[in-house]
Protein backbone atom coordinates (compact mmCIF):
# COMPACT_ATOMS: atom_id res chain seq x y z
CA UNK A 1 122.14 159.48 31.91
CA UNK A 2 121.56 157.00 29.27
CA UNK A 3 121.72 159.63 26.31
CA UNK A 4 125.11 160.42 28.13
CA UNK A 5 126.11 156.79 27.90
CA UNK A 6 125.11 156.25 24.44
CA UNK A 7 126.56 159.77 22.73
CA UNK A 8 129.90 158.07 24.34
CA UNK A 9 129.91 155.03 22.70
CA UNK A 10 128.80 153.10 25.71
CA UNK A 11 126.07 151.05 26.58
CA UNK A 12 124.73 149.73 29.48
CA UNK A 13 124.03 145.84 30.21
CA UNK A 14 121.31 145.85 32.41
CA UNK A 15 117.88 144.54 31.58
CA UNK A 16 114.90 147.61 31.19
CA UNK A 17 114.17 146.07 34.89
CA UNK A 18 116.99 146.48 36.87
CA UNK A 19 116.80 150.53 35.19
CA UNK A 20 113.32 150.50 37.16
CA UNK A 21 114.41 148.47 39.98
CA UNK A 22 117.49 151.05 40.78
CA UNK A 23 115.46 154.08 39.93
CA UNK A 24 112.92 152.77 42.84
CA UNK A 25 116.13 152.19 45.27
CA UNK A 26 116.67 155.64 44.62
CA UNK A 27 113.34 157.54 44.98
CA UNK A 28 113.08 155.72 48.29
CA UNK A 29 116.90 156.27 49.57
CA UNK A 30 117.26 152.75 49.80
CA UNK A 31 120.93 153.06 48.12
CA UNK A 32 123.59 154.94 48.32
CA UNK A 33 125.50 157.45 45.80
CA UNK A 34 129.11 154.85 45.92
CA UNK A 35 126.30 151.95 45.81
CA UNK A 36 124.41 153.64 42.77
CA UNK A 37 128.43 154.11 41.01
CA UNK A 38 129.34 150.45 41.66
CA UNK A 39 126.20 149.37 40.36
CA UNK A 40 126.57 151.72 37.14
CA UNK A 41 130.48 150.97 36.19
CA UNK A 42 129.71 147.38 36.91
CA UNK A 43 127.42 146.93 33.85
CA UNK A 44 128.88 149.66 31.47
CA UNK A 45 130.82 148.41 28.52
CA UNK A 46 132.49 150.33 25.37
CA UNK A 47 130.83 149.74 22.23
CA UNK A 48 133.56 149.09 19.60
């Protein structure tokens, strides 16, 4: 996902954390897939 993001001049604002605190939610089901989107178009921004 983030090589995705970054070959389309994106980036993601989210501290190295909250990658390994949403990649917890999901091994455990503890969010869900519109959660996961919100949570992923929330922080992305275009690099200019």
């Amino acid at each position: 996902m983030l090589m995705f993001i970054d070959l389309n001049d994106y980036e993601l604002k989210s501290p190295p954390n909250g990658l390994i605190y949403i990649s917890l939610k999901l091994a455990n089901n503890d969010i869900s897939f519109n959660e996961l989107v919100n949570w992923i178009y929330s922080r992305l921004k275009e690099i200019k």
